[in-house]
C-alpha atoms as a PDB file:
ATOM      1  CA  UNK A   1       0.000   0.000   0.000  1.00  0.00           C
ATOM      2  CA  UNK A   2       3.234   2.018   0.278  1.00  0.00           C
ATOM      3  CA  UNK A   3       2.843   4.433  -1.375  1.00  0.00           C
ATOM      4  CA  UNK A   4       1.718   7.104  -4.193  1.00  0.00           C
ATOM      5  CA  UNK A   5       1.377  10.157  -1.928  1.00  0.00           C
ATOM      6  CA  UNK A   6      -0.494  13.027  -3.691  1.00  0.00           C
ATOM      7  CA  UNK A   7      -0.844  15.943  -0.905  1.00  0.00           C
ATOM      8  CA  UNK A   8      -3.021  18.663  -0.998  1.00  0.00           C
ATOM      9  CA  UNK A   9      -5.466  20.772   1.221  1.00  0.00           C
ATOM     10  CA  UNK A  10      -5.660  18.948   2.729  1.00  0.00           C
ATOM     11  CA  UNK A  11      -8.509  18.317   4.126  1.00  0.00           C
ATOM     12  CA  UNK A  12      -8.705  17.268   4.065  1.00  0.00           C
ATOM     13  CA  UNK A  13      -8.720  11.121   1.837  1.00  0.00           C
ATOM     14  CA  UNK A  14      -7.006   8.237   3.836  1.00  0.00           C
ATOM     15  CA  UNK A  15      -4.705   4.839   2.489  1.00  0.00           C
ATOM     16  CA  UNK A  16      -5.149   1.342   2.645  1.00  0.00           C
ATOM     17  CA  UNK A  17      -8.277   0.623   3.161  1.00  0.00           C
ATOM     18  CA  UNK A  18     -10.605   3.772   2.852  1.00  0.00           C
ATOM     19  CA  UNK A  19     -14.160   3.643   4.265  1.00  0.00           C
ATOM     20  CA  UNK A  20     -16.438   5.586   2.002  1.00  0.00           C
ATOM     21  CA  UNK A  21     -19.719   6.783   3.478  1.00  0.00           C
ATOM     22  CA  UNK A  22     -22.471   6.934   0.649  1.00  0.00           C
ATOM     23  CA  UNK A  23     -25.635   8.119   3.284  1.00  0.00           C
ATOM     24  CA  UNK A  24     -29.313   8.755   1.569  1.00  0.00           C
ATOM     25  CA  UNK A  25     -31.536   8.431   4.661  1.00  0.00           C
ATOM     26  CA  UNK A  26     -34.631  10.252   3.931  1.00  0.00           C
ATOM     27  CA  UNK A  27     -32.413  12.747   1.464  1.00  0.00           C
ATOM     28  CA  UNK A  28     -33.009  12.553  -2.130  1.00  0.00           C
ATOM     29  CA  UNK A  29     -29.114  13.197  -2.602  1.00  0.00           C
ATOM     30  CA  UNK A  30     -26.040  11.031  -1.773  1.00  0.00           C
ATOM     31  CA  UNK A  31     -22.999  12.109  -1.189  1.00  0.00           C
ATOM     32  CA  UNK A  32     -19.638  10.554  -1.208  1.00  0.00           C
ATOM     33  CA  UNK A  33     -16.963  11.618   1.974  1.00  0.00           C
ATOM     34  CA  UNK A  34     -13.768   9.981   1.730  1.00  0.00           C
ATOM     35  CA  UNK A  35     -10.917  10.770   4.781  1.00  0.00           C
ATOM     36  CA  UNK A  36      -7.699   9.365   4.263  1.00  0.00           C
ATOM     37  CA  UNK A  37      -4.526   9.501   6.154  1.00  0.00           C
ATOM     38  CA  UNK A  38      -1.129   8.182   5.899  1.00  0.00           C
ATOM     39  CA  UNK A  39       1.610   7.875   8.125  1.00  0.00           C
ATOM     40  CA  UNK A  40       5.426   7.722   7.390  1.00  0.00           C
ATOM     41  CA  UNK A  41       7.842   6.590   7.967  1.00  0.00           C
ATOM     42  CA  UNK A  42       6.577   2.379   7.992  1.00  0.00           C
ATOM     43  CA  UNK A  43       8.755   1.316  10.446  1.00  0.00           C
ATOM     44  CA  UNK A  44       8.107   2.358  13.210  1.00  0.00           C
ATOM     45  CA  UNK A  45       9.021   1.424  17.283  1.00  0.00           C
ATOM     46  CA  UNK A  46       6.623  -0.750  19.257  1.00  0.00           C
ATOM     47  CA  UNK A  47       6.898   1.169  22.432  1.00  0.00           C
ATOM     48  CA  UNK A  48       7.955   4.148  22.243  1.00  0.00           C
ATOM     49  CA  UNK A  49       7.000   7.271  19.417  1.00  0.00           C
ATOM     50  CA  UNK A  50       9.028   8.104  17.237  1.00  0.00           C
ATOM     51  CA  UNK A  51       8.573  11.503  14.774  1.00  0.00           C
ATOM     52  CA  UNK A  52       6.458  11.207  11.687  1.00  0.00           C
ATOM     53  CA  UNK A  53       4.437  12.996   9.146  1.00  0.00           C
ATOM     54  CA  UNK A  54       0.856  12.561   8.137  1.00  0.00           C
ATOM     55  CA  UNK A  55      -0.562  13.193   4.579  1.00  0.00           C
ATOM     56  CA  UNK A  56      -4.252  13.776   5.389  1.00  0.00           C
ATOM     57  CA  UNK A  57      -6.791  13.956   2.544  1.00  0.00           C
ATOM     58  CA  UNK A  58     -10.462  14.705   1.841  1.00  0.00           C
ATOM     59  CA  UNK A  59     -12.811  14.693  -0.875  1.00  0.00           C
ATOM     60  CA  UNK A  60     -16.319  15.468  -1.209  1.00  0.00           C
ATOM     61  CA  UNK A  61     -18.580  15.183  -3.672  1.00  0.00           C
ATOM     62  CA  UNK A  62     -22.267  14.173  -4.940  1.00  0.00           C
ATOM     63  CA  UNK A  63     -22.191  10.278  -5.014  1.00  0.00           C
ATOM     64  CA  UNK A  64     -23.675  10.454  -9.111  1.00  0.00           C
ATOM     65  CA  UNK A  65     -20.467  12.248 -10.398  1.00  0.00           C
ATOM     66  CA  UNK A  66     -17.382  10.304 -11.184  1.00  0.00           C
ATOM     67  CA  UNK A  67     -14.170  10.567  -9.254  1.00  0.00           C
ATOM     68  CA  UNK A  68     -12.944  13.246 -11.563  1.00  0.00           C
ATOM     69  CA  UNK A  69     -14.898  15.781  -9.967  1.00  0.00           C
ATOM     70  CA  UNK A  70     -12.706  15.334  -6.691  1.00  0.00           C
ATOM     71  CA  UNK A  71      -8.993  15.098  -8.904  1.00  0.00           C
ATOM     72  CA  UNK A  72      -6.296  17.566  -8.727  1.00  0.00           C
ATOM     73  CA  UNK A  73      -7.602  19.221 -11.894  1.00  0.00           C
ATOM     74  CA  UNK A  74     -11.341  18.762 -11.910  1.00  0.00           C
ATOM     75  CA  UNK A  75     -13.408  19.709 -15.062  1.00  0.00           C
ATOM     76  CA  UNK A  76     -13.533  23.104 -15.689  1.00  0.00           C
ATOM     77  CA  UNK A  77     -17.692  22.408 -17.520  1.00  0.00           C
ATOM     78  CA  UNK A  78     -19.758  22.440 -15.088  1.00  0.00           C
ATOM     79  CA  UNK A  79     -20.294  18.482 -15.218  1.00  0.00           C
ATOM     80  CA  UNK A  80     -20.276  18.398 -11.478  1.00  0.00           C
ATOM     81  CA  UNK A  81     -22.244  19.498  -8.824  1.00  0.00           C
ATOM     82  CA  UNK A  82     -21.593  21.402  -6.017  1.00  0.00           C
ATOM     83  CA  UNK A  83     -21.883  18.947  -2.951  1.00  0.00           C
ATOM     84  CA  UNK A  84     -22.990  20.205   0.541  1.00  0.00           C
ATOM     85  CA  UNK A  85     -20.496  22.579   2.601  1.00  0.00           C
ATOM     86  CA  UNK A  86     -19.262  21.063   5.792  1.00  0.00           C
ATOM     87  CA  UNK A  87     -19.801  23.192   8.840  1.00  0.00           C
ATOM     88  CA  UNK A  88     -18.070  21.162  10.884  1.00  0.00           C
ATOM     89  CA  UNK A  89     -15.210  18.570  10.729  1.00  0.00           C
ATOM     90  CA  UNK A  90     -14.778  15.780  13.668  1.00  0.00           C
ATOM     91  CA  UNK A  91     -11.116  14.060  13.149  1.00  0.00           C
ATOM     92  CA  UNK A  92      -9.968  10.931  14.734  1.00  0.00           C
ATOM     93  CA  UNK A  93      -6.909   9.606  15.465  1.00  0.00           C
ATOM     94  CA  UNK A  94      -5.330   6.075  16.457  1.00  0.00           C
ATOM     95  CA  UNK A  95      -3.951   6.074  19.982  1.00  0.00           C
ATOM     96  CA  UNK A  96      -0.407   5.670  18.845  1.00  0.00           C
ATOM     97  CA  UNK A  97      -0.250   8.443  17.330  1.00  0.00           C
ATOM     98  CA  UNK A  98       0.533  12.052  19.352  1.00  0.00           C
ATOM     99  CA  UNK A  99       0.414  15.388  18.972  1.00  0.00           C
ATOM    100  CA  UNK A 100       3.838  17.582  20.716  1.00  0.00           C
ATOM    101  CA  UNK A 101       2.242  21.390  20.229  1.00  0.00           C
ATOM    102  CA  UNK A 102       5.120  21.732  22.911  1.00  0.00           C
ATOM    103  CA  UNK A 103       7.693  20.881  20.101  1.00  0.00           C
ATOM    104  CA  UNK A 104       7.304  23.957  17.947  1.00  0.00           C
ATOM    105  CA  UNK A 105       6.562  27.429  17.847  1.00  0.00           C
ATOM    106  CA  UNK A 106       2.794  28.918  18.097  1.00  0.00           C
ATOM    107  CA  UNK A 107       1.534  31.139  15.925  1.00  0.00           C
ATOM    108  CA  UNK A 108      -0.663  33.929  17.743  1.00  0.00           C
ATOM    109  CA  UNK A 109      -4.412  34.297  17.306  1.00  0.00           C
ATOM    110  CA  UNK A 110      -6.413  37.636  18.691  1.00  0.00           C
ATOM    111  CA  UNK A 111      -8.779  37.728  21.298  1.00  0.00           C
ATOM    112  CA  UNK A 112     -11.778  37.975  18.803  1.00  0.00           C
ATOM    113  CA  UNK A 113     -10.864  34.433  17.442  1.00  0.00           C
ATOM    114  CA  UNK A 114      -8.745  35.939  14.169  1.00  0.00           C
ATOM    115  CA  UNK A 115      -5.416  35.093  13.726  1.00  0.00           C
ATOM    116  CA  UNK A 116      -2.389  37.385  13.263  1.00  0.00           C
ATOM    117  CA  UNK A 117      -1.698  36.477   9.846  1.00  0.00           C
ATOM    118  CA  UNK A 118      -5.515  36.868   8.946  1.00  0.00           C
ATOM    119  CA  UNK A 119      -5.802  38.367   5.569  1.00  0.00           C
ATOM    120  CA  UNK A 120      -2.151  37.384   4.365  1.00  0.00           C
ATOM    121  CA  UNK A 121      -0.454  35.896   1.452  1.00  0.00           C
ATOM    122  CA  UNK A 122       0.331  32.263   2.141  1.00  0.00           C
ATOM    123  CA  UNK A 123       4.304  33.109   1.698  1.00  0.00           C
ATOM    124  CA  UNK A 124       3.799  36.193   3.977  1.00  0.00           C
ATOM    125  CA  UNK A 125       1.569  34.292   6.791  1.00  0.00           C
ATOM    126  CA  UNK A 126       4.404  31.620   6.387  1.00  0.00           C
ATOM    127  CA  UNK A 127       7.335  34.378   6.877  1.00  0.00           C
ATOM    128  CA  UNK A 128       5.432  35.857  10.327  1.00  0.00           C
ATOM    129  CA  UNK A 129       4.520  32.203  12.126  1.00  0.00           C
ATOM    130  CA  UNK A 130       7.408  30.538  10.307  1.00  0.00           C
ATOM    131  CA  UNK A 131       8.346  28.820  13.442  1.00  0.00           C
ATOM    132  CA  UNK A 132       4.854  27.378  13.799  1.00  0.00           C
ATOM    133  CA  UNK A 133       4.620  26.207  10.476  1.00  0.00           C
ATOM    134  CA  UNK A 134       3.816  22.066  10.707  1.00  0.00           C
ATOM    135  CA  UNK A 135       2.273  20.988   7.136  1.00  0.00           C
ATOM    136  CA  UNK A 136       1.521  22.313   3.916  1.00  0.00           C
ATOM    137  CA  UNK A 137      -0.907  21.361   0.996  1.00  0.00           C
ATOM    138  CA  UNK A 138      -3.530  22.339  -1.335  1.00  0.00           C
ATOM    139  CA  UNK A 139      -7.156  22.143  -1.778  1.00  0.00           C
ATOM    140  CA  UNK A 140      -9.819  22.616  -4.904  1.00  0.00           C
ATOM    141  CA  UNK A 141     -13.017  24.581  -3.953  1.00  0.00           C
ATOM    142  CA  UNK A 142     -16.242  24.846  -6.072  1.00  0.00           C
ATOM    143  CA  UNK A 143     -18.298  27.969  -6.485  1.00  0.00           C
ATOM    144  CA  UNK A 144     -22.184  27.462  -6.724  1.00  0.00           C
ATOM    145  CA  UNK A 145     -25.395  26.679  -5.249  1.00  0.00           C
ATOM    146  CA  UNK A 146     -25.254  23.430  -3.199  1.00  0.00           C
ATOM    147  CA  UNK A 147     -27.365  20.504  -6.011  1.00  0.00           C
ATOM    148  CA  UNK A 148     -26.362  22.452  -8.589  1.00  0.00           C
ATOM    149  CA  UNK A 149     -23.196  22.911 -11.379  1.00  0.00           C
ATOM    150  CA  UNK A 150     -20.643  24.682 -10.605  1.00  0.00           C
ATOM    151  CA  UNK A 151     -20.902  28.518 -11.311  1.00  0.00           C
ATOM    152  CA  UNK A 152     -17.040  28.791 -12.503  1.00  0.00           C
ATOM    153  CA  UNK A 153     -14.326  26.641 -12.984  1.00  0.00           C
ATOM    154  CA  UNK A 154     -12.662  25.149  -9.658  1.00  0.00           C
ATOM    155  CA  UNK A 155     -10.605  27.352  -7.869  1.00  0.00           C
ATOM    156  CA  UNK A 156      -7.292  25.449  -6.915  1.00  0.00           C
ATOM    157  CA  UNK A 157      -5.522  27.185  -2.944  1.00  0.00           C
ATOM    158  CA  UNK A 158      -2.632  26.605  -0.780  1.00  0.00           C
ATOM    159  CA  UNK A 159      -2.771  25.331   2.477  1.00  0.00           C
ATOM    160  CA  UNK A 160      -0.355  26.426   5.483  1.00  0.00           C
ATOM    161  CA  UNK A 161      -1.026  24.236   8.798  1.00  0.00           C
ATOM    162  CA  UNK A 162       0.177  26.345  11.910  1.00  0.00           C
ATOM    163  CA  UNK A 163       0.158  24.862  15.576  1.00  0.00           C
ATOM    164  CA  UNK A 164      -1.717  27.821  16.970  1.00  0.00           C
ATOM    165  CA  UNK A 165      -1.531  29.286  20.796  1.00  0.00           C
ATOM    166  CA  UNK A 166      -4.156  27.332  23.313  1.00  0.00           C
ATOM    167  CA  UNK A 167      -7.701  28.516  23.769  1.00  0.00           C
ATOM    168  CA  UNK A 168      -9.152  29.440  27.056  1.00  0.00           C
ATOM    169  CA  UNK A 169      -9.998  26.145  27.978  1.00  0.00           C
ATOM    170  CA  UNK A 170      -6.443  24.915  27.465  1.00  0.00           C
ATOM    171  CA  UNK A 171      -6.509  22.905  24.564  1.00  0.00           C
ATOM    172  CA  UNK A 172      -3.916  23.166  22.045  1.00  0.00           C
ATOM    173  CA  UNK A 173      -5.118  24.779  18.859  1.00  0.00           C
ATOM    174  CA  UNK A 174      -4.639  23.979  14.862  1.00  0.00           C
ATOM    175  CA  UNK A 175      -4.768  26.467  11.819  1.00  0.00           C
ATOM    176  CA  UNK A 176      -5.433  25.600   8.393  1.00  0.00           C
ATOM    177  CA  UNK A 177      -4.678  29.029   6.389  1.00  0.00           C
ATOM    178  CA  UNK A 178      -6.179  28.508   3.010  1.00  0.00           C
ATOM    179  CA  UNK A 179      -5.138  31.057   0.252  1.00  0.00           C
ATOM    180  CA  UNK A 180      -7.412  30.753  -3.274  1.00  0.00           C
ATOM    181  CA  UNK A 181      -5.047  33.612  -4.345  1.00  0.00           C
ATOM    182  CA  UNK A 182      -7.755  36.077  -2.821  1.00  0.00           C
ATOM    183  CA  UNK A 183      -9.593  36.135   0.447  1.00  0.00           C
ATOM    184  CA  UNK A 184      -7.355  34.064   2.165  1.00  0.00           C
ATOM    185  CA  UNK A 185      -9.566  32.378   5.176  1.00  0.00           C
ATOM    186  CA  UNK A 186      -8.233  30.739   8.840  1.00  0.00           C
ATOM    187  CA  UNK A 187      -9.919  27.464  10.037  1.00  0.00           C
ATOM    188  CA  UNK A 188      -8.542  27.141  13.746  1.00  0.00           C
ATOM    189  CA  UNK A 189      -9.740  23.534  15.413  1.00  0.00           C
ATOM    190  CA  UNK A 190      -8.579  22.158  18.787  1.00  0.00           C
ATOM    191  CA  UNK A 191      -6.835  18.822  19.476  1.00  0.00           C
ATOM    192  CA  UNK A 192      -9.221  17.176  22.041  1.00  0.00           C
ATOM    193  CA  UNK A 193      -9.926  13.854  23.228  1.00  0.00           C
ATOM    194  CA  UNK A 194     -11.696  11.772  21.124  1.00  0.00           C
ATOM    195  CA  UNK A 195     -15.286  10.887  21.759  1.00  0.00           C
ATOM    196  CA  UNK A 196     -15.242   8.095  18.735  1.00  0.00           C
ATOM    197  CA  UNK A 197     -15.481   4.389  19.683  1.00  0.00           C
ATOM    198  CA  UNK A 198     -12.352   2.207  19.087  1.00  0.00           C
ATOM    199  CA  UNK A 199      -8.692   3.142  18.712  1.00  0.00           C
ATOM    200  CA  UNK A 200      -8.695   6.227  19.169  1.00  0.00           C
ATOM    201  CA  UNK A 201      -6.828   8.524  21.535  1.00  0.00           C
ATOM    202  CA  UNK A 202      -6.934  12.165  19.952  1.00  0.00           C
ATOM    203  CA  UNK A 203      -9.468  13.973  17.821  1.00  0.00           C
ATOM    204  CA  UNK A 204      -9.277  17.366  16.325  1.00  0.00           C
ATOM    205  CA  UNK A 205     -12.563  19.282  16.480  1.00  0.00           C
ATOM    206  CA  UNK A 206     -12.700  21.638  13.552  1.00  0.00           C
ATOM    207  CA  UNK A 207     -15.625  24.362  12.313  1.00  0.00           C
ATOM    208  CA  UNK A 208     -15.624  25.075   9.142  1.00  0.00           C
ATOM    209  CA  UNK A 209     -16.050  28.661   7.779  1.00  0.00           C
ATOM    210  CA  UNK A 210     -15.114  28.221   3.813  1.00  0.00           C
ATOM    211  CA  UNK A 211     -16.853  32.160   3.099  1.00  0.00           C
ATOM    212  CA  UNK A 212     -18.543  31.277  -0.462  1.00  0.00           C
ATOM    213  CA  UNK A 213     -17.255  28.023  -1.757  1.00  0.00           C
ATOM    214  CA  UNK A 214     -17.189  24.291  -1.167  1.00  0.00           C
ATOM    215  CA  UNK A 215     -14.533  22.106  -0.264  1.00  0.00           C
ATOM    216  CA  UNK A 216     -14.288  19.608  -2.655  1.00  0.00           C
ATOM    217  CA  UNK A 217     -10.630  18.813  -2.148  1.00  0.00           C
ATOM    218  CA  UNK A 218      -8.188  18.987   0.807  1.00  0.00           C
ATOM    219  CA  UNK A 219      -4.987  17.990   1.889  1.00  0.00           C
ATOM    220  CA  UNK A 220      -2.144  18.849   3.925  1.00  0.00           C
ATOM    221  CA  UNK A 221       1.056  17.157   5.088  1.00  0.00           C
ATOM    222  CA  UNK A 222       1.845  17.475   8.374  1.00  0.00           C
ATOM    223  CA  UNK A 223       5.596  17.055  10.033  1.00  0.00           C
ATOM    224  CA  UNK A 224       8.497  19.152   9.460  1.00  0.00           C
ATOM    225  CA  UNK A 225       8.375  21.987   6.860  1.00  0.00           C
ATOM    226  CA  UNK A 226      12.125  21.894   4.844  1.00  0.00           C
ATOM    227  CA  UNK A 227      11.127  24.719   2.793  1.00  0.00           C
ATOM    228  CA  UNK A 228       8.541  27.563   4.087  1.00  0.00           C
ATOM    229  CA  UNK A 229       8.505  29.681   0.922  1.00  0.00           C
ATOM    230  CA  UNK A 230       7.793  27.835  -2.616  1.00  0.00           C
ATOM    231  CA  UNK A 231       7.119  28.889  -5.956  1.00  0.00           C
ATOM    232  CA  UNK A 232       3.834  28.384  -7.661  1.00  0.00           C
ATOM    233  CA  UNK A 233       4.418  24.734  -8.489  1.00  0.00           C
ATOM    234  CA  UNK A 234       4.752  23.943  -5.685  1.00  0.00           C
ATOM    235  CA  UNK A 235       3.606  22.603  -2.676  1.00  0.00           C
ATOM    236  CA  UNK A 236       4.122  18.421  -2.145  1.00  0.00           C
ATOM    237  CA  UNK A 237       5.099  15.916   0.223  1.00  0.00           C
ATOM    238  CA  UNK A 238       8.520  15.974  -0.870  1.00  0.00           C
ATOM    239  CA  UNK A 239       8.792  19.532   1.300  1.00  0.00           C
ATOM    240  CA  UNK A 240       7.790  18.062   4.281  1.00  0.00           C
ATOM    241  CA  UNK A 241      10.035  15.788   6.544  1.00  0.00           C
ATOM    242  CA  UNK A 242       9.125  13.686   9.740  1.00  0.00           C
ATOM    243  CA  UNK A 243       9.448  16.318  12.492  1.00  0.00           C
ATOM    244  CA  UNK A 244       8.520  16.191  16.193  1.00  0.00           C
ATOM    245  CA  UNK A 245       4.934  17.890  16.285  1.00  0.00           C
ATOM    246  CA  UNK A 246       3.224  14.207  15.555  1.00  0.00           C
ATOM    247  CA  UNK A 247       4.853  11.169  16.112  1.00  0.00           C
ATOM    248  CA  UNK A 248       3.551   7.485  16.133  1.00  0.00           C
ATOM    249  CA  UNK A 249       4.815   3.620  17.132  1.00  0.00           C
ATOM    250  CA  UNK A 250       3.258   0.618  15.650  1.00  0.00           C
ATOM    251  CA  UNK A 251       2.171  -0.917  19.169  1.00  0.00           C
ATOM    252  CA  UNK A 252      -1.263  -2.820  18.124  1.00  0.00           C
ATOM    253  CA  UNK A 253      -0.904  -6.762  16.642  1.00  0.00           C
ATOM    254  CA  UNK A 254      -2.519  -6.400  13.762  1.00  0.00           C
ATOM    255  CA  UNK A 255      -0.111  -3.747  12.511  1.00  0.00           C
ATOM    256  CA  UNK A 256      -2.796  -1.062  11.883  1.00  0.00           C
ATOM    257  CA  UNK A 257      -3.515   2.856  12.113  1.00  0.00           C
ATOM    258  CA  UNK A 258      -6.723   4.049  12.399  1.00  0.00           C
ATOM    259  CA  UNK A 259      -8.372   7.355  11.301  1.00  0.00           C
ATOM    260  CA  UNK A 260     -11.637   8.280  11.354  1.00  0.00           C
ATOM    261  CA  UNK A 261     -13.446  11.534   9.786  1.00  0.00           C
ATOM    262  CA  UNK A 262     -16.860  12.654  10.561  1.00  0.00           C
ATOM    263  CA  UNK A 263     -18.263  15.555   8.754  1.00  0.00           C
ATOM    264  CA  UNK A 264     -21.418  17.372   9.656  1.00  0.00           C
ATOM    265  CA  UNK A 265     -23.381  20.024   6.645  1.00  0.00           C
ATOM    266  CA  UNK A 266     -24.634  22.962   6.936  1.00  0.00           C
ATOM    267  CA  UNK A 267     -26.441  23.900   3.730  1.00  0.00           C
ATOM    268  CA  UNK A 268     -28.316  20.486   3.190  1.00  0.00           C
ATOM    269  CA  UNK A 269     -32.551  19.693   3.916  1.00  0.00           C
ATOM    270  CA  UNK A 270     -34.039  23.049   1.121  1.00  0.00           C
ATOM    271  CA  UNK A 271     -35.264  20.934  -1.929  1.00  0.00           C
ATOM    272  CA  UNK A 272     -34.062  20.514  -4.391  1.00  0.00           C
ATOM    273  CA  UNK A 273     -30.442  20.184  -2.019  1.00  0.00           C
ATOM    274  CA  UNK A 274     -31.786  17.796   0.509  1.00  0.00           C
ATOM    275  CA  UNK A 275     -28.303  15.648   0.932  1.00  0.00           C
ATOM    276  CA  UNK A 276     -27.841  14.166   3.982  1.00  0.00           C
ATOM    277  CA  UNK A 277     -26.998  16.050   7.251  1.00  0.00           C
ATOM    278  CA  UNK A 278     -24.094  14.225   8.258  1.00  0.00           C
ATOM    279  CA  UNK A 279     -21.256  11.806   6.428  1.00  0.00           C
ATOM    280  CA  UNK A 280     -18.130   9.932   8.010  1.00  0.00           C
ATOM    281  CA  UNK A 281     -15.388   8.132   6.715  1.00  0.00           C
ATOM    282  CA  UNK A 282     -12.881   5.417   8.313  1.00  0.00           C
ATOM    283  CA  UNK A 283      -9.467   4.385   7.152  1.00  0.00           C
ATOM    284  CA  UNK A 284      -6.437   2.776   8.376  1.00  0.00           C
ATOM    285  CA  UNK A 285      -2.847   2.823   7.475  1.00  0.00           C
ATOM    286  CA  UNK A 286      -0.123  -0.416   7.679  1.00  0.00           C
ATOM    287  CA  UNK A 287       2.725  -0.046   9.944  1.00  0.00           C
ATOM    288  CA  UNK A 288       5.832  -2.668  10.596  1.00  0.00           C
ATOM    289  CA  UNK A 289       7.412  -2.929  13.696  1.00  0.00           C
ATOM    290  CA  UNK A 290      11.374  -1.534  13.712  1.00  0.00           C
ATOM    291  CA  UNK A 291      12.844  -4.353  15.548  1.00  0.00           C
ATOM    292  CA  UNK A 292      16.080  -3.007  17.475  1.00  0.00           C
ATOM    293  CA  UNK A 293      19.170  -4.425  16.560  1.00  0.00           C
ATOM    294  CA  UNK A 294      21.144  -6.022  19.554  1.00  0.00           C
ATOM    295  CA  UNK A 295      25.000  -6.867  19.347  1.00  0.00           C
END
């Protein structure tokens, strides 16, 4: 399953074996929510944690279009719909992987809930909270009514991720800058405990305020950031390295990471855009044990 990594903003789907959740209930839309996330390097300690990076990727779209609508370079015709706009994002991680906030720097946010780089370019917001800076990526955004086509061709954005300064209840915060070239936009979630049955140790609870457009595409690579300031070709997983702000063993016997991505809408239930209120995805990732080497 190792490993074609194709990073964007992402937003964030997830590796080996991706859970896809295709929900109707009493909607007369589907939709189709993938979350996937992989972890590298494979080998990886039983016991203790060791530093990593994550690619994390989502993808949204109306389950009757084809998976081009959620590539890299989606049609340009309006051949796909505009899916439903999460509000919200719920995202679940296995318990052996961690989080070190503590690692890196923080970049500030204002009492008001903006951020200090608010209204930046993504090279700029980079250059101020450079020692902050934990992932990059892209994402693909549709503009439209929810149901409908799209009302202009996607609109491709960078994606800074930014361990962010705690909020008042303590917990350590996240930013996802996301810069279409124009309005640039913060989403700032908090790492929390996770409420999700199974494996899971950490979750990161993240509202979603996209002003205007849908999320079809989103990905981001978390770990350590070699280069800050790219051209325009260029952010990949090549630029990021395993660094100490998440880190993961392979402790469990069956070898596996789990992820899981739940995704609540906030534009759904006026006809003719009646999808579904809520979607989630599951996915895991394969580690191998690094067995130490004794002389």
């Amino acid at each position: 399953m190792r490993r074609n990594r194709k990073m964007l903003l992402g937003a964030t789907a997830l590796a080996v074996a991706v859970g896809v959740s295709s929900i109707a209930f009493a909607a007369t839309r589907s939709v189709n929510q993938t979350a996937t996330g992989n972890i590298s390097p494979v080998k990886l300690p039983k016991k203790t944690f060791k530093n990593t990076k994550l690619d994390y990727l989502t993808t949204t779209k109306d389950s009757a279009d084809s998976s081009n609508c959620v590539s890299p370079n989606p049609p340009a015709d309006g051949s796909c719909r505009v899916p439903p706009t999460a509000d919200h994002a719920y995202l679940d991680f296995d318990n052996d992987i961690r989080f070190k906030p503590a690692s890196v720097g923080k970049c500030q946010q204002n009492n008001d809930g903006t951020t200090t780089i608010d209204g930046l370019t993504t090279n700029q917001a980079r250059t101020k909270c450079k020692s902050a800076l934990v992932g990059v990526g892209s994402a693909v955004a549709r503009l439209g009514a929810v149901g409908g086509p799209t009302a202009s061709a996607p609109v491709p954005a960078r994606v800074s991720a930014f361990n962010g300064t705690p909020n008042g209840s303590g917990n350590p915060t996240f930013i996802l800058y996301v810069d279409p070239g124009f309005s640039p936009f913060a989403l700032i979630g908090k790492l929390v405990n996770s409420s999700q049955a199974g494996d899971y140790k950490k979750r990161l609870d993240l509202p979603v305020v996209s002003p205007g457009t849908t999320l079809i595409r989103f990905g981001t690579t978390v770990g350590h950031v070699k280069n800050p300031s790219l051209g325009p070709s260029g952010d990949n997983a090549g630029n990021v390295a395993p660094g100490p702000y998440i880190q993961a063993r392979c402790r469990d016997k069956n070898h596996v990471l789990d992820f899981h991505a739940l995704f609540h809408y906030g534009d759904t239930g006026i006809a003719p855009n009646d999808y579904p209120a809520a979607a989630s995805a599951f996915s895991t990732d394969k580690c191998k044990v690094k067995r130490r080497r004794h002389h």
